[in-house]
Protein backbone atom coordinates (compact mmCIF):
# COMPACT_ATOMS: atom_id res chain seq x y z
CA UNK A 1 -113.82 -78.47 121.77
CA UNK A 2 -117.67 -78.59 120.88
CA UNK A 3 -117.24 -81.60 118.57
CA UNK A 4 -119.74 -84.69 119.18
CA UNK A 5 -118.40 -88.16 119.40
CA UNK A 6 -119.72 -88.85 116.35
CA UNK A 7 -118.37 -85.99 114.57
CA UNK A 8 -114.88 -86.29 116.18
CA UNK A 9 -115.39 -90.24 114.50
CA UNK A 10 -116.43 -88.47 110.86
CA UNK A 11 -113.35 -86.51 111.03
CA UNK A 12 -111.30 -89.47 112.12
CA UNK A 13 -112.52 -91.61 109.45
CA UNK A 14 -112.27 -88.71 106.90
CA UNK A 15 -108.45 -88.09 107.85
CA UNK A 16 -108.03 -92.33 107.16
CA UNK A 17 -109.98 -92.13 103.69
CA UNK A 18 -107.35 -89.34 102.92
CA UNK A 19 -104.64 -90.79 103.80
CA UNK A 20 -105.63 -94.26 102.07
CA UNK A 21 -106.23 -92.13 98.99
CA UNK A 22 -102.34 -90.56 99.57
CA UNK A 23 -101.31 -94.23 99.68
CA UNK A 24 -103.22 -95.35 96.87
CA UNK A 25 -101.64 -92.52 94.66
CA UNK A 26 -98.05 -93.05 95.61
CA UNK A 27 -98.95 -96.93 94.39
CA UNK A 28 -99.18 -95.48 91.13
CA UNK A 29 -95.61 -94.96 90.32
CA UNK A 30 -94.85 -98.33 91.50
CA UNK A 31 -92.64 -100.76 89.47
CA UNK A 32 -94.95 -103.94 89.50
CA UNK A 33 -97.77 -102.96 86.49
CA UNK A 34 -100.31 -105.31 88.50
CA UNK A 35 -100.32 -102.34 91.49
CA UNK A 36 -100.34 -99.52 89.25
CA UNK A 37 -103.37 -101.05 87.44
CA UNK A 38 -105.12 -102.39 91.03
CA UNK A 39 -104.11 -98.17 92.46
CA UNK A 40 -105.97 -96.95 89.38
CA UNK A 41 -108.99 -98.66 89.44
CA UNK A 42 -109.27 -98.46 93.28
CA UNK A 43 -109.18 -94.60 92.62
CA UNK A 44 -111.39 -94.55 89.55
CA UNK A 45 -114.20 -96.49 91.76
CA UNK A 46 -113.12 -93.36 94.32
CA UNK A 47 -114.41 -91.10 91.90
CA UNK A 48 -117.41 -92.56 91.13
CA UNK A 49 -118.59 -93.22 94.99
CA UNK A 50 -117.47 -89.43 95.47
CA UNK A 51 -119.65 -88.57 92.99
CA UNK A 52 -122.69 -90.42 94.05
CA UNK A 53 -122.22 -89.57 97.94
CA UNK A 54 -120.39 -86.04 97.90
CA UNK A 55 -118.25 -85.28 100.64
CA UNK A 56 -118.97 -82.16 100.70
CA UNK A 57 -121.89 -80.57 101.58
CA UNK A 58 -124.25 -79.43 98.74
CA UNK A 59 -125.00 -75.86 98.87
CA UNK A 60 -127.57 -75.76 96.92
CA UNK A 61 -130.12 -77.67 94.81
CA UNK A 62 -128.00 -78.32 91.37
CA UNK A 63 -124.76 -77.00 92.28
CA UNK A 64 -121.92 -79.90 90.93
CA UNK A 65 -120.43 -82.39 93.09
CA UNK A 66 -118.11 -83.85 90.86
CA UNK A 67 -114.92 -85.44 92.57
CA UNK A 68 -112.17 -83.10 90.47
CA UNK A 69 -109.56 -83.31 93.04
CA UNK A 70 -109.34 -86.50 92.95
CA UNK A 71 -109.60 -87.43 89.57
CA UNK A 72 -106.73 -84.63 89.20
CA UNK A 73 -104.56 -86.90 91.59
CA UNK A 74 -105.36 -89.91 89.07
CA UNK A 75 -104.23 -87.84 86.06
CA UNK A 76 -101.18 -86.45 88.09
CA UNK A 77 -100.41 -90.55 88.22
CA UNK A 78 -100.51 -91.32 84.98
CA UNK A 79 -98.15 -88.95 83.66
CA UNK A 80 -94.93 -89.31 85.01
CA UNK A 81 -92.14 -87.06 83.94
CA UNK A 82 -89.33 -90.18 84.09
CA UNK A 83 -90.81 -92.71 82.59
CA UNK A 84 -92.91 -94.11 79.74
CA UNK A 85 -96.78 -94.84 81.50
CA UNK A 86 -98.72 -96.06 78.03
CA UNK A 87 -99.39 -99.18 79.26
CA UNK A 88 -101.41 -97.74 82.26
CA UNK A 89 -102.97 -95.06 80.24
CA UNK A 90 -103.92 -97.66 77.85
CA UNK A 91 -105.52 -99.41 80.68
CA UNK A 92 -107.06 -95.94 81.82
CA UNK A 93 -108.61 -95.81 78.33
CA UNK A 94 -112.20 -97.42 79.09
CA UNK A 95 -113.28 -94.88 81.70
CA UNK A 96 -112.07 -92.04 78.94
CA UNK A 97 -115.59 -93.30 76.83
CA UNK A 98 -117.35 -91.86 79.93
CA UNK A 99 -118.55 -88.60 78.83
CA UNK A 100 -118.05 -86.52 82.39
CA UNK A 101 -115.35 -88.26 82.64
CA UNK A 102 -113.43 -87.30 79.55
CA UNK A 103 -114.74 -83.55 80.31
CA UNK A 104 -112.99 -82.85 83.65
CA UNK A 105 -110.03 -85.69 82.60
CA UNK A 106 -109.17 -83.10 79.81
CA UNK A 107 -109.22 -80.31 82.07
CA UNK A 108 -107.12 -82.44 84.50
CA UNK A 109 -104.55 -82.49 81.68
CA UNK A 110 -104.66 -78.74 81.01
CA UNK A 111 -103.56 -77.82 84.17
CA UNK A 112 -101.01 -80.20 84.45
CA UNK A 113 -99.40 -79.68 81.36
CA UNK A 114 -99.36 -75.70 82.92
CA UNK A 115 -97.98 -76.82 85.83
CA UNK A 116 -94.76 -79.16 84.51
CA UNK A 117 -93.74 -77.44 81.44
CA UNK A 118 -93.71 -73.74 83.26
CA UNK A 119 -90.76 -75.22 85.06
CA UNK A 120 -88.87 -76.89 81.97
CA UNK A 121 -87.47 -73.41 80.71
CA UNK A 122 -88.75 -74.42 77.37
CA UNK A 123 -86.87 -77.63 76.88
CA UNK A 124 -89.03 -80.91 76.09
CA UNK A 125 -89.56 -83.54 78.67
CA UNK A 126 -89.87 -86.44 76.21
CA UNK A 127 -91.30 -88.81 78.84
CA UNK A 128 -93.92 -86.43 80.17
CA UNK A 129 -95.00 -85.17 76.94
CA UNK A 130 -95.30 -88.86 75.65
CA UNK A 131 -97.71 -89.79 78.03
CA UNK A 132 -99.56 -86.55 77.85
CA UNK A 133 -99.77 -87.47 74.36
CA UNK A 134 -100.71 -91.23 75.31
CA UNK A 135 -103.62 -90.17 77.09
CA UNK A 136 -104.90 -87.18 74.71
CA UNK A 137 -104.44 -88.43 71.28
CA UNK A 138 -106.89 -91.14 71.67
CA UNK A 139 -109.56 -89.19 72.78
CA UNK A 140 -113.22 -89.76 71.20
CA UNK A 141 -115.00 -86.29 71.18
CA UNK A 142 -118.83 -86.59 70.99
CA UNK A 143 -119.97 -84.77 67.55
CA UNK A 144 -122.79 -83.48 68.97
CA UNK A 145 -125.09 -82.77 71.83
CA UNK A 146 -127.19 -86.20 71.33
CA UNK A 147 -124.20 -87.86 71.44
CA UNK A 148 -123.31 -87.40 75.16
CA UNK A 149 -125.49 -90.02 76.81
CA UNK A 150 -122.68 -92.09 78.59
CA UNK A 151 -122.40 -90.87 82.33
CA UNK A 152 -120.09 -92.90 84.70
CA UNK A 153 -122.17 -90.44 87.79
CA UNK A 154 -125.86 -91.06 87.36
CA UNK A 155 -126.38 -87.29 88.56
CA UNK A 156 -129.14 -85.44 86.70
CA UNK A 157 -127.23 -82.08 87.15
CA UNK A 158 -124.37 -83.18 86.05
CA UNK A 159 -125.92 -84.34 83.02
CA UNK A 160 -127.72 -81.11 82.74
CA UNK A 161 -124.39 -79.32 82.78
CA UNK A 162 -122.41 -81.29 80.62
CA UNK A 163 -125.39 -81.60 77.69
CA UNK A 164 -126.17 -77.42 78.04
CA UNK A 165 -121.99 -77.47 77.67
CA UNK A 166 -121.08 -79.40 74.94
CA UNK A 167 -119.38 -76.19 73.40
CA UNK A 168 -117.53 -76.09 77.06
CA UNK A 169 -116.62 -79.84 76.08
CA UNK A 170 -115.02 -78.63 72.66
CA UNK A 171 -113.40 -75.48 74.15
CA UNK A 172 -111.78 -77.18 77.19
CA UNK A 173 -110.45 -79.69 74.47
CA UNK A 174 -109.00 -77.09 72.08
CA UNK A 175 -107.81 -74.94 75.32
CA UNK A 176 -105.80 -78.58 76.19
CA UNK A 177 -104.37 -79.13 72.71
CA UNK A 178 -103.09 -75.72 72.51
CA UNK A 179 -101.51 -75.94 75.48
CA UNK A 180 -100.21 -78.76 75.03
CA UNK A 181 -98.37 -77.69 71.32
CA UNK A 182 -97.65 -74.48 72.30
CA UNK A 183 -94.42 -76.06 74.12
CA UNK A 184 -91.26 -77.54 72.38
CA UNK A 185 -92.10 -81.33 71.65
CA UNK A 186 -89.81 -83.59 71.12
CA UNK A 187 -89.39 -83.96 67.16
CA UNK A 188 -90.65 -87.69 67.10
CA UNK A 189 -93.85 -86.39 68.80
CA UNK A 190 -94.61 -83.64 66.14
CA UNK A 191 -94.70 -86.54 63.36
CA UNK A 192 -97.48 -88.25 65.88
CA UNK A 193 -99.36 -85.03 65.97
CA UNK A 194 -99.43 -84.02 63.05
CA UNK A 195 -100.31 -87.56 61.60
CA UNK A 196 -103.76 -87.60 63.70
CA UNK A 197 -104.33 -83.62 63.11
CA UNK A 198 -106.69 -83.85 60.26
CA UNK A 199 -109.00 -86.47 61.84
CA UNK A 200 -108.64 -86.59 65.64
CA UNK A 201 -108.13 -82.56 66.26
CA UNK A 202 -109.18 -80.13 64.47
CA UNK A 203 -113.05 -81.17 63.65
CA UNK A 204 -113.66 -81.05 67.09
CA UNK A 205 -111.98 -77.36 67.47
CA UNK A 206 -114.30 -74.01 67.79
CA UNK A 207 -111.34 -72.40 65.62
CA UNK A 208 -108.82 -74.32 63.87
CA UNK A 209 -107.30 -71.83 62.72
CA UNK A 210 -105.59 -71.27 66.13
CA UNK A 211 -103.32 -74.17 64.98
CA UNK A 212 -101.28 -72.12 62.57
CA UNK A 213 -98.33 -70.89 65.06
CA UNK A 214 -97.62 -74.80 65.83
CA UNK A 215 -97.50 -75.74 61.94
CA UNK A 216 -94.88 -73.14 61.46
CA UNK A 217 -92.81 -74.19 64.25
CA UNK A 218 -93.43 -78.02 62.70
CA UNK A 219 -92.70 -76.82 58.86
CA UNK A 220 -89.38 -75.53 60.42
CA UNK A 221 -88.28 -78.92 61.82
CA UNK A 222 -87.51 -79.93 58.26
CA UNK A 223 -87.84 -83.16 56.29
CA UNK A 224 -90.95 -85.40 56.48
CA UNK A 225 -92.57 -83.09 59.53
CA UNK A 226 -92.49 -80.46 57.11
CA UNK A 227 -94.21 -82.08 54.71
CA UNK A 228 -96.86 -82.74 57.38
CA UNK A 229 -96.75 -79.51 58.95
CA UNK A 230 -97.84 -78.45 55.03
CA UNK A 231 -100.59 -80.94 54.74
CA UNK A 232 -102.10 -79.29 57.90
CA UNK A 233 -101.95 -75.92 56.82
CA UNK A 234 -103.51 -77.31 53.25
CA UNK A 235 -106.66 -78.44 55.33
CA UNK A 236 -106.95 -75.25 57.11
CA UNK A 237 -106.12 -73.34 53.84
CA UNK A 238 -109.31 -75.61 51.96
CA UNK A 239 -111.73 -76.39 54.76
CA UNK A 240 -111.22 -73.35 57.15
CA UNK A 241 -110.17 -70.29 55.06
CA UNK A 242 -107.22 -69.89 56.22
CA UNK A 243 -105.26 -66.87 54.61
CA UNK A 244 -101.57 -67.96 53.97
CA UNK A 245 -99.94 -66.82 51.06
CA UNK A 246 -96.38 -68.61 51.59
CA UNK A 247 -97.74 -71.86 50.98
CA UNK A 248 -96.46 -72.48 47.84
CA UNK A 249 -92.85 -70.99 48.48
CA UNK A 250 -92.91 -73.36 51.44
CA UNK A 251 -93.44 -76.31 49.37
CA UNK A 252 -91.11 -75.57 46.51
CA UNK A 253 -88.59 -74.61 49.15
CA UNK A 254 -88.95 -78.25 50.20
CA UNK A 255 -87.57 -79.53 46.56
CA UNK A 256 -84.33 -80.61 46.88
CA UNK A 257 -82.10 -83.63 45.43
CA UNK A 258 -83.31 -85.73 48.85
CA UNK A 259 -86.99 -86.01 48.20
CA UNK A 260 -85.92 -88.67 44.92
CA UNK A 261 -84.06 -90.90 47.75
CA UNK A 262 -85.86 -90.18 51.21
CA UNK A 263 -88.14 -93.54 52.65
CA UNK A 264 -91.25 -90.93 52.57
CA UNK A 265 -90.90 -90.37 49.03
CA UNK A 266 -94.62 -92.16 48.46
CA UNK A 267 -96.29 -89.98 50.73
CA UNK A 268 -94.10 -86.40 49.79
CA UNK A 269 -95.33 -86.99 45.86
CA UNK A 270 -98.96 -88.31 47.16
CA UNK A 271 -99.18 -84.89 49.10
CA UNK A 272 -97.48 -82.54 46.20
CA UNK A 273 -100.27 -84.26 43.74
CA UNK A 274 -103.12 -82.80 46.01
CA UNK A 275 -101.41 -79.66 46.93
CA UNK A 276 -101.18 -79.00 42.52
CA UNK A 277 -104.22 -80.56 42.07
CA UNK A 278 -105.88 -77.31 41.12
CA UNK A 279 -106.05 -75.96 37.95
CA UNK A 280 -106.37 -72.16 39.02
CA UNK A 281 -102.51 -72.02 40.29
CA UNK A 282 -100.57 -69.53 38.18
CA UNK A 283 -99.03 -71.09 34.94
CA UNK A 284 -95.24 -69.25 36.25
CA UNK A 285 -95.44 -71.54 39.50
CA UNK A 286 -96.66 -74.75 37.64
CA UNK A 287 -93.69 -73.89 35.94
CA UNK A 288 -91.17 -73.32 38.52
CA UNK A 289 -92.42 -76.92 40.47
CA UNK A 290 -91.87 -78.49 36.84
CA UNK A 291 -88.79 -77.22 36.18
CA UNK A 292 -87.14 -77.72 39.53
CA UNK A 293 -88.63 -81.53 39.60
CA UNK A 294 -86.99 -81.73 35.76
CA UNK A 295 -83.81 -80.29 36.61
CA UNK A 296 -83.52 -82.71 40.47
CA UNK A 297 -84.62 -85.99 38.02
CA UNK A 298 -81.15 -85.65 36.70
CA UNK A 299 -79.58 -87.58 39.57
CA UNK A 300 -82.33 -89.39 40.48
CA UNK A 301 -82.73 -93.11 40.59
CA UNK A 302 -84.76 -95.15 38.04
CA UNK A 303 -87.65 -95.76 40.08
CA UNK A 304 -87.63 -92.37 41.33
CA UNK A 305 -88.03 -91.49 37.56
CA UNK A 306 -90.00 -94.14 36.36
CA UNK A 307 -92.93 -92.09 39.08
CA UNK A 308 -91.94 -88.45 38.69
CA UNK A 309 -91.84 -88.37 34.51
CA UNK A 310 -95.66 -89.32 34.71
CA UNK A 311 -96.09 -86.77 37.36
CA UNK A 312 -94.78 -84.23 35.08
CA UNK A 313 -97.01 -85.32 32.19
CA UNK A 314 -99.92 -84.57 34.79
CA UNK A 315 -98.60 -81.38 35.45
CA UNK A 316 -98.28 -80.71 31.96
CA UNK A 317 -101.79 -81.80 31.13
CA UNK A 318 -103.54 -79.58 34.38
CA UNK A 319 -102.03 -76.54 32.97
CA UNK A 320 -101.42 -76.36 28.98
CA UNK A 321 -99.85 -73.06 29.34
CA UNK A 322 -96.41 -74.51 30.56
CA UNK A 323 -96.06 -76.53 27.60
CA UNK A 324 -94.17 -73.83 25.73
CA UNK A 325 -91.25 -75.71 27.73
CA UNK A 326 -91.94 -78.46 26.06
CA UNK A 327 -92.03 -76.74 22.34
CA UNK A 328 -89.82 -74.32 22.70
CA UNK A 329 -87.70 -73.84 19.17
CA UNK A 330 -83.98 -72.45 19.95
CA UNK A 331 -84.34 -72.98 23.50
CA UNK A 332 -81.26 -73.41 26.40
CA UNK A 333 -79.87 -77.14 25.19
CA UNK A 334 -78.05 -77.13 28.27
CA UNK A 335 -77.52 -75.94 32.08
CA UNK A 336 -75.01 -73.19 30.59
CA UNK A 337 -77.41 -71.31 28.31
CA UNK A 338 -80.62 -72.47 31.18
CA UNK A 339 -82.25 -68.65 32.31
CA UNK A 340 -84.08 -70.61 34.50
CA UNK A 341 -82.69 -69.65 38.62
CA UNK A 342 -82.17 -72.83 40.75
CA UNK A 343 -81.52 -70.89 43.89
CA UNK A 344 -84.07 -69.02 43.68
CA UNK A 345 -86.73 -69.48 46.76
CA UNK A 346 -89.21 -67.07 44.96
CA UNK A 347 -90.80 -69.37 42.35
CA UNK A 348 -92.38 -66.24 40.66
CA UNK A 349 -88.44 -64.79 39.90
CA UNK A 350 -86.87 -68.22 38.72
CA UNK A 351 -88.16 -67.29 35.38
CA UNK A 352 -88.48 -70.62 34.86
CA UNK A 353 -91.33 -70.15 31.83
CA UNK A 354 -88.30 -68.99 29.52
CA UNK A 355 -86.39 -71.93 29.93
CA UNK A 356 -86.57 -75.47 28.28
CA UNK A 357 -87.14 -79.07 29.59
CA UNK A 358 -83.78 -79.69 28.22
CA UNK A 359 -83.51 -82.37 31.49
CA UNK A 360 -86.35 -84.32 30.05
CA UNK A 361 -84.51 -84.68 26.79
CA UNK A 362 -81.72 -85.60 28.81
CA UNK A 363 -83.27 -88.75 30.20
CA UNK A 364 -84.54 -90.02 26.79
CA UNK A 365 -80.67 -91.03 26.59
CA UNK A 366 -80.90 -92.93 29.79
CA UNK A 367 -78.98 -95.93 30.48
CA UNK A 368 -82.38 -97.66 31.71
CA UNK A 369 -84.22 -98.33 28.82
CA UNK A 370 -87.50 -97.87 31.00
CA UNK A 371 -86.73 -94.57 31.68
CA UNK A 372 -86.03 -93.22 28.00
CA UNK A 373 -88.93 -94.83 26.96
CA UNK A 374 -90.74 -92.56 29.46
CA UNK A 375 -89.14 -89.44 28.84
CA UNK A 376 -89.69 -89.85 24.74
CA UNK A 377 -93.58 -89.46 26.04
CA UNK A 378 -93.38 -85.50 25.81
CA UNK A 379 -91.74 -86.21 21.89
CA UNK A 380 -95.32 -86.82 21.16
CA UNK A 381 -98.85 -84.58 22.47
CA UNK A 382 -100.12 -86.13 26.04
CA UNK A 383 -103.46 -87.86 25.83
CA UNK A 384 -106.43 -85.55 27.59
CA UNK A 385 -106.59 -87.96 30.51
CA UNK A 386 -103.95 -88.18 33.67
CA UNK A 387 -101.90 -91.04 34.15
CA UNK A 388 -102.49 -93.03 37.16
CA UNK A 389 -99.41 -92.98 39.59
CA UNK A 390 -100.52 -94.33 43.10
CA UNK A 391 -99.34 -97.54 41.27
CA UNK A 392 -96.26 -96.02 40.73
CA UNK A 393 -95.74 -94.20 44.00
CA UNK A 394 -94.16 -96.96 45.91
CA UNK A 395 -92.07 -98.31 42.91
CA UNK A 396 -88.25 -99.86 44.83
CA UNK A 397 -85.19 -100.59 42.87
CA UNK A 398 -85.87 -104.76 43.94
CA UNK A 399 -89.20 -104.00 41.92
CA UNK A 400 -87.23 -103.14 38.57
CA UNK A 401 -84.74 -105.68 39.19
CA UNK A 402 -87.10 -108.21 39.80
CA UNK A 403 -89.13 -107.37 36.51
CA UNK A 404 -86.10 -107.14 34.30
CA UNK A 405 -84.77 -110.43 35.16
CA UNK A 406 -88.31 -112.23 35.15
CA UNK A 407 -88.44 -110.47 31.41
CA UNK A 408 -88.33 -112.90 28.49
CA UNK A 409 -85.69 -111.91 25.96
CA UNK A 410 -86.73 -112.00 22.81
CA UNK A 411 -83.87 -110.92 20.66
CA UNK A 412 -80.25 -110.92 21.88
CA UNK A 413 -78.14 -108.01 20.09
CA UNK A 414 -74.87 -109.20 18.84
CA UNK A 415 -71.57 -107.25 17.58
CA UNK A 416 -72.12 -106.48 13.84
CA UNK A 417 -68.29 -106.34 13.42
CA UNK A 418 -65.64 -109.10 13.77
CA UNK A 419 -63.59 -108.53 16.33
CA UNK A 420 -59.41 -109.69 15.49
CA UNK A 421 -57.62 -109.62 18.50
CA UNK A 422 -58.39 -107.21 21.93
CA UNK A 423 -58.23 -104.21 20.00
CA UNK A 424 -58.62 -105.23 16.79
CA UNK A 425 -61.33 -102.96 15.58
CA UNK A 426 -61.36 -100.88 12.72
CA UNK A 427 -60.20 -96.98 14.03
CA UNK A 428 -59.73 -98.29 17.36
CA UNK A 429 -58.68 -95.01 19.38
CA UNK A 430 -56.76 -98.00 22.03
CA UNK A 431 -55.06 -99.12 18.83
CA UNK A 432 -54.04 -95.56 18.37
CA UNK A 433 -52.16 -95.37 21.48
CA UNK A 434 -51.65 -98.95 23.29
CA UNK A 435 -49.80 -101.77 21.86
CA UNK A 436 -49.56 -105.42 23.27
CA UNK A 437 -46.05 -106.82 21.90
């Protein structure tokens, strides 16, 4: 057969080491965490000695002899599609600070996620995508070439390559998150992404831009993703020039009697504030937003109101060409003679800048006497500077409770008439038509 003893032994040995490796990486989907975590790190220090003594033969001077197979069999072991591995990949986290590491760990998780999901006919595996997520989202991309200095192989090549490719270290990461978004999540998971988007993700993208097709999926979702799917396309809109002229549509679309009572209300107003914050929009859609806000404050709750009236004033005092709603002679009085369109998803045809803020004048006759002391703020002309309303944001019904019972009555009003009898009164209309013989 031509083989020396010695290489017949070599091959021997070589078919062991495999098979010790299969072992090693069926151990990592077993139930006791102390063997997953002892299967790991028996394969991790694998990798390294792989790298440092290549199995293969080196072809030529420089050529890289990094272990990817088998770090591929590690990654293949952390994400399980049955069953939640985030203690293990928390575990895995330490070698992820390895810069070579991270590099052929995220294109590990590219081809994985290729591999799995092709096969799911588009529906989400929430355990597998969990983990992917796990492992991804924590991920600490170096900012710039300088920065990649931590090597777990001590191989001068390989340190060549990776420092000449730190814009191959940003595309393979973009390449992985757009694979990995480009699939139906499950909707918990688009809240997680798109809560880390602005920090973790896209400054470390060559184009950012590319996220737009997963925001739109996200705005659809509805609710608070929405919101967040919004928030990213703000940031690409501001910091990356993205062209999207439905933003504002989207937003107002997202006005509806729910946002008063919803547990995100803090964050939906704190994101609104930044998304009007400039003082270029068009006075018809500062209008529309007003209006709509007004006319949804009607069955609102008191803390709701006690936040959104000063919002209004803000509004008002960004953009002095909506106050005409304000001072408005002969204007609608009520919803019946109101031109202004509530169905209308078009804030440019609600024509909301001939109405009224005939809902503001509303609340002034409020049963909480908080809340008409608020409203009677647009009786008088708004001070130049905004109010202040992150104070105000997070405002709870307990809160106003609380306050009006620790309040110190000062005067307690009393019934200027005598009162004979139950319905004694003067012109009592239950006189009129009740007796009690």
């Amino acid at each position: 057969d031509g083989y020396s003893a010695e290489d017949k032994y070599k091959i021997w040995m070589r078919h062991r080491y495999n098979d010790c490796l299969d072992s090693l990486a069926e151990l990592m989907g077993h139930n006791a965490f102390q063997v997953k975590e002892l299967s790991l790190c028996t394969l991790m220090k694998f990798v390294e000695l792989e790298a440092q003594y290549p199995l293969i033969k080196v072809e030529w001077k420089g050529s890289l002899t990094f272990p990817r197979e088998l770090l591929k069999v590690v990654v293949d072991g952390l994400l399980p599609l049955h069953e939640d591995a985030s203690l293990l990949i928390s575990r895995f986290q330490e070698y992820m600070e390895y810069d070579d590491i991270r590099y052929f760990v995220i294109k590990a998780v590219t081809e994985s996620i290729g591999q799995v999901m092709q096969k799911t006919k588009e529906r989400p595996l929430p355990f597998y995508q969990q983990n992917v997520f796990s492992l991804i989202s924590p991920i600490n991309m170096p900012n710039k070439e300088c920065d990649m200095v931590k090597f777990m192989v001590k191989q001068v090549y390989l340190a060549d390559f990776l420092q000449f490719c730190f814009k191959a270290h940003k595309q393979a990461f973009e390449r992985m998150w757009l694979v990995f978004l480009k699939h139906k999540l499950p909707t918990g998971l688009y809240k997680k992404v798109l809560v880390i988007l602005h920090d973790s993700i896209l400054p470390y993208m060559n184009e950012p831009t590319l996220m737009i097709d997963f925001l739109t999926v996200a705005y659809g979702i509805g609710g608070a993703i929405s919101l967040l799917a919004l928030n990213g396309l703000f940031i690409l809109i501001h910091e990356h020039n993205l062209e999207y002229p439905d933003f504002y549509k989207k937003l107002y679309s997202l006005l509806d009697p729910s946002i008063y009572h919803v547990k995100y209300r803090a964050r939906f107003f704190h994101l609104v504030d930044l998304f009007l914050s400039s003082s270029h929009l068009p006075a018809y859609l500062m209008a529309a937003f007003i209006k709509r806000l007004s006319r949804l404050a009607l069955t609102a709750p008191p803390e709701a109101l006690l936040m959104v009236i000063p919002f209004i004033c803000n509004l008002f005092r960004r953009h002095p060409a909506c106050k005409v709603l304000v001072h408005r002679p002969n204007g609608p009085e009520d919803m019946s003679e109101d031109p202004y369109i509530m169905e209308e998803e078009e804030p440019s045809k609600s024509r909301a800048l001939e109405s009224s803020l005939w809902e503001i004048r509303s609340l002034q006759n409020h049963y909480h006497p908080d809340v008409a002391k608020a409203a009677a703020v647009l009786n008088q002309s708004l001070s130049e500077m905004e109010d202040d309303i992150s104070g105000l944001l997070e405002l709870s019904a307990y809160e106003l409770f609380d306050k009006e019972v620790k309040k110190a009555a000062v005067d307690v009003p009393l019934e200027f008439e005598q009162v004979r009898g139950l319905f004694g009164k003067k012109n009592d209309i239950f006189a009129e038509h009740f007796t009690l013989d």
